[in-house]
Protein backbone atom coordinates (compact mmCIF):
# COMPACT_ATOMS: atom_id res chain seq x y z
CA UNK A 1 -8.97 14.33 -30.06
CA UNK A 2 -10.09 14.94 -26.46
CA UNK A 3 -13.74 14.45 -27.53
CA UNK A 4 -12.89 11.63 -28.76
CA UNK A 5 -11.04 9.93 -25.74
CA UNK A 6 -14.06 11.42 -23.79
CA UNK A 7 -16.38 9.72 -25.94
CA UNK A 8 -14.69 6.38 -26.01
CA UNK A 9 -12.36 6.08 -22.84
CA UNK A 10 -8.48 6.41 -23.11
CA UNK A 11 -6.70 3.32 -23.98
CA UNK A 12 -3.43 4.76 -22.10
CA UNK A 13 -2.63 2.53 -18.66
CA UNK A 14 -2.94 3.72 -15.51
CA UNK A 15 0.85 4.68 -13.95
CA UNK A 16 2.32 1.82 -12.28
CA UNK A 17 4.17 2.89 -9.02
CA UNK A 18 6.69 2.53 -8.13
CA UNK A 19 8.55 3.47 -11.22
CA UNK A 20 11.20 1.44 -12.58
CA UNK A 21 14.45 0.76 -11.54
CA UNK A 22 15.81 1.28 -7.83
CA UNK A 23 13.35 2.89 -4.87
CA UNK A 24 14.99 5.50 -3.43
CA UNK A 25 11.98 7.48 -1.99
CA UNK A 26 8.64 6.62 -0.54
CA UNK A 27 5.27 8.23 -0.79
CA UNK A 28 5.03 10.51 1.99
CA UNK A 29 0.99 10.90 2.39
CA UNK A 30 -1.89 8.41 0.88
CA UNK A 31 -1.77 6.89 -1.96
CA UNK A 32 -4.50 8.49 -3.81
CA UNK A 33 -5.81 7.57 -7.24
CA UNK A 34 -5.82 4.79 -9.34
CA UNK A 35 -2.53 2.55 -9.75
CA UNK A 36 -1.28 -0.48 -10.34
CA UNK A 37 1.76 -1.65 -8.12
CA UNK A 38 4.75 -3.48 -8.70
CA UNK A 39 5.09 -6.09 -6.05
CA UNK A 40 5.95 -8.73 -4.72
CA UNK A 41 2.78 -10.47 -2.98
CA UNK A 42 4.01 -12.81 -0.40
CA UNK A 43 1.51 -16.02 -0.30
CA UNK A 44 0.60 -18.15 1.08
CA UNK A 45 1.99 -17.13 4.21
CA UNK A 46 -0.17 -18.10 7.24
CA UNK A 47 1.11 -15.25 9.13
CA UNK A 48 -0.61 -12.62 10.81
CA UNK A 49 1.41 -9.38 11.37
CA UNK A 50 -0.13 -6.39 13.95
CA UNK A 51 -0.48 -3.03 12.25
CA UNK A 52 -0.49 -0.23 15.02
CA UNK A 53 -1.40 3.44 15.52
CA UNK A 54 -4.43 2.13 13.23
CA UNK A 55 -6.49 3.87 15.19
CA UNK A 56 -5.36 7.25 13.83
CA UNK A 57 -6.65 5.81 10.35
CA UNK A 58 -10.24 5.00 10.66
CA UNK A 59 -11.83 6.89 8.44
CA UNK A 60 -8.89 5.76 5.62
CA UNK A 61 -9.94 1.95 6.66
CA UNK A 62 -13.97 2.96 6.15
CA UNK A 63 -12.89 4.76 2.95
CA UNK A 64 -11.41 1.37 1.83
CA UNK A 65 -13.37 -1.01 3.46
CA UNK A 66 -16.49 0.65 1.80
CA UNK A 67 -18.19 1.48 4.87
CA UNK A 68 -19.71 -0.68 7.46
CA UNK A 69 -22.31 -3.34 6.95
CA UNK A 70 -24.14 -5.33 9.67
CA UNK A 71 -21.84 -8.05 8.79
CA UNK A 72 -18.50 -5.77 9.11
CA UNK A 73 -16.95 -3.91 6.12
CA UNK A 74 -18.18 -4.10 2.25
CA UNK A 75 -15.35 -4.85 0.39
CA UNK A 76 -13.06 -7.14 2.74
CA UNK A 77 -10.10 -8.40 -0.22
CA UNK A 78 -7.22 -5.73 -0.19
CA UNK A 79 -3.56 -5.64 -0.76
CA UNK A 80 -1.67 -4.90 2.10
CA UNK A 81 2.03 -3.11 0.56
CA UNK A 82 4.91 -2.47 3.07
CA UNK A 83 7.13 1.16 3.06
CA UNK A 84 9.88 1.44 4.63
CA UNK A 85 10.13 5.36 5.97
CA UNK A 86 13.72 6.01 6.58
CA UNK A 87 12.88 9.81 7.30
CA UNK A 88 9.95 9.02 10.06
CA UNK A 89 11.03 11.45 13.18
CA UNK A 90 9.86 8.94 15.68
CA UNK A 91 11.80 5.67 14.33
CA UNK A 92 14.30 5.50 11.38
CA UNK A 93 13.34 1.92 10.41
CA UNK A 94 9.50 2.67 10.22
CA UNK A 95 7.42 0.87 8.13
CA UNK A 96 4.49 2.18 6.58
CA UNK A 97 1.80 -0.36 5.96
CA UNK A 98 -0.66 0.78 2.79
CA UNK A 99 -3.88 -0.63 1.89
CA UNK A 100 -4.39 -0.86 -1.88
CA UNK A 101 -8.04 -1.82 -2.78
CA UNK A 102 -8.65 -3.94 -6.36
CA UNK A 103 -9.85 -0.60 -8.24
CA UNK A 104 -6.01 0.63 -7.65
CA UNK A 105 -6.96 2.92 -4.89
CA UNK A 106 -4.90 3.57 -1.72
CA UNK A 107 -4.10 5.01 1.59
CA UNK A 108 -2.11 4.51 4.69
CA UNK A 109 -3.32 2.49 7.53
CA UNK A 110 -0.76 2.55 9.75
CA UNK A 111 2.74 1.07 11.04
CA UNK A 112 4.61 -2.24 11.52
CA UNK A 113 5.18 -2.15 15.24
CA UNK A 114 9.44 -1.32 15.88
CA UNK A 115 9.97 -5.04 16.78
CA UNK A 116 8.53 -6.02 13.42
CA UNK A 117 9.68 -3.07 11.44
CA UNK A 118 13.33 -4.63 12.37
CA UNK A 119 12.58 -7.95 10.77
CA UNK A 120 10.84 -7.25 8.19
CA UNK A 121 13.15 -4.35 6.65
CA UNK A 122 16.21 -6.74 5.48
CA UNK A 123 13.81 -8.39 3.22
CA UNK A 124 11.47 -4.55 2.03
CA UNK A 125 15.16 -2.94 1.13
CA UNK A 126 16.66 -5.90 -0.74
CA UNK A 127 13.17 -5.61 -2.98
CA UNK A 128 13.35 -2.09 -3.04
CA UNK A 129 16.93 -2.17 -4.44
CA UNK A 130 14.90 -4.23 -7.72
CA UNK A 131 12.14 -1.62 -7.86
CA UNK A 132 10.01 -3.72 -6.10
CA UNK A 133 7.41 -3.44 -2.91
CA UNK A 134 6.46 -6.16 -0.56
CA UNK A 135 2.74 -6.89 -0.13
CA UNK A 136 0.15 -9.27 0.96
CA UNK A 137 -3.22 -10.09 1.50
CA UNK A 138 -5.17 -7.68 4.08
């Protein structure tokens, strides 16, 4: 049977995170690997939203950008998906902001700044209570 799948690809899905029901924990590193996510993509907001400590990310943002071109990066259309990271030492309402690229790969990019983190976390728990994550475009 595995020669078989090898031969002609596996049918099966790739997992969707995160898993159903309620979200009670959070990646803690990238998200690596193909995936599909369960969100809810928030559009079209004309809204743009600093990301900081980004800086401790670059070669994540190459990695998903698909290097750099004269023009800036290769692959510019991402998903942009919001965790909250009630356990972060530095700032209980923390909020992780991770890149997912259209091939289902991921990583971490950086934060919501604390002022944002505040707003934004009513809204990231009450979808995390369905199962759900809040993205948008990136």
């Amino acid at each position: 049977m595995s020669f078989l799948k090898r031969l002609f690809g596996s049918t099966s899905a790739p997992p969707t995170w995160p898993p159903p029901g309620p979200i009670t924990t959070w990646p803690v590193g990238d998200l690596k690997g193909k995936l599909e996510v369960d969100a809810v993509l928030f559009e079209p907001v004309r809204k743009t939203v600093n990301v900081v400590g980004e800086g401790s990310y670059q070669g994540s943002l190459e990695r998903l950008a698909g290097g750099r071109t004269i023009d800036g990066p290769r692959d510019r259309y991402h998903t942009a998906i919001l965790l909250p990271e009630p356990t972060n030492p530095y700032d209980p309402n923390a909020v992780r902001v991770a890149v997912v690229t259209s091939s289902g790969d991921g990583a971490t990019i950086g934060y919501l700044s604390r002022e944002d983190a505040v707003a934004y976390r009513p809204v990231i728990d009450r979808l995390a209570a369905q199962g759900k994550v809040a993205a948008c475009r990136a």
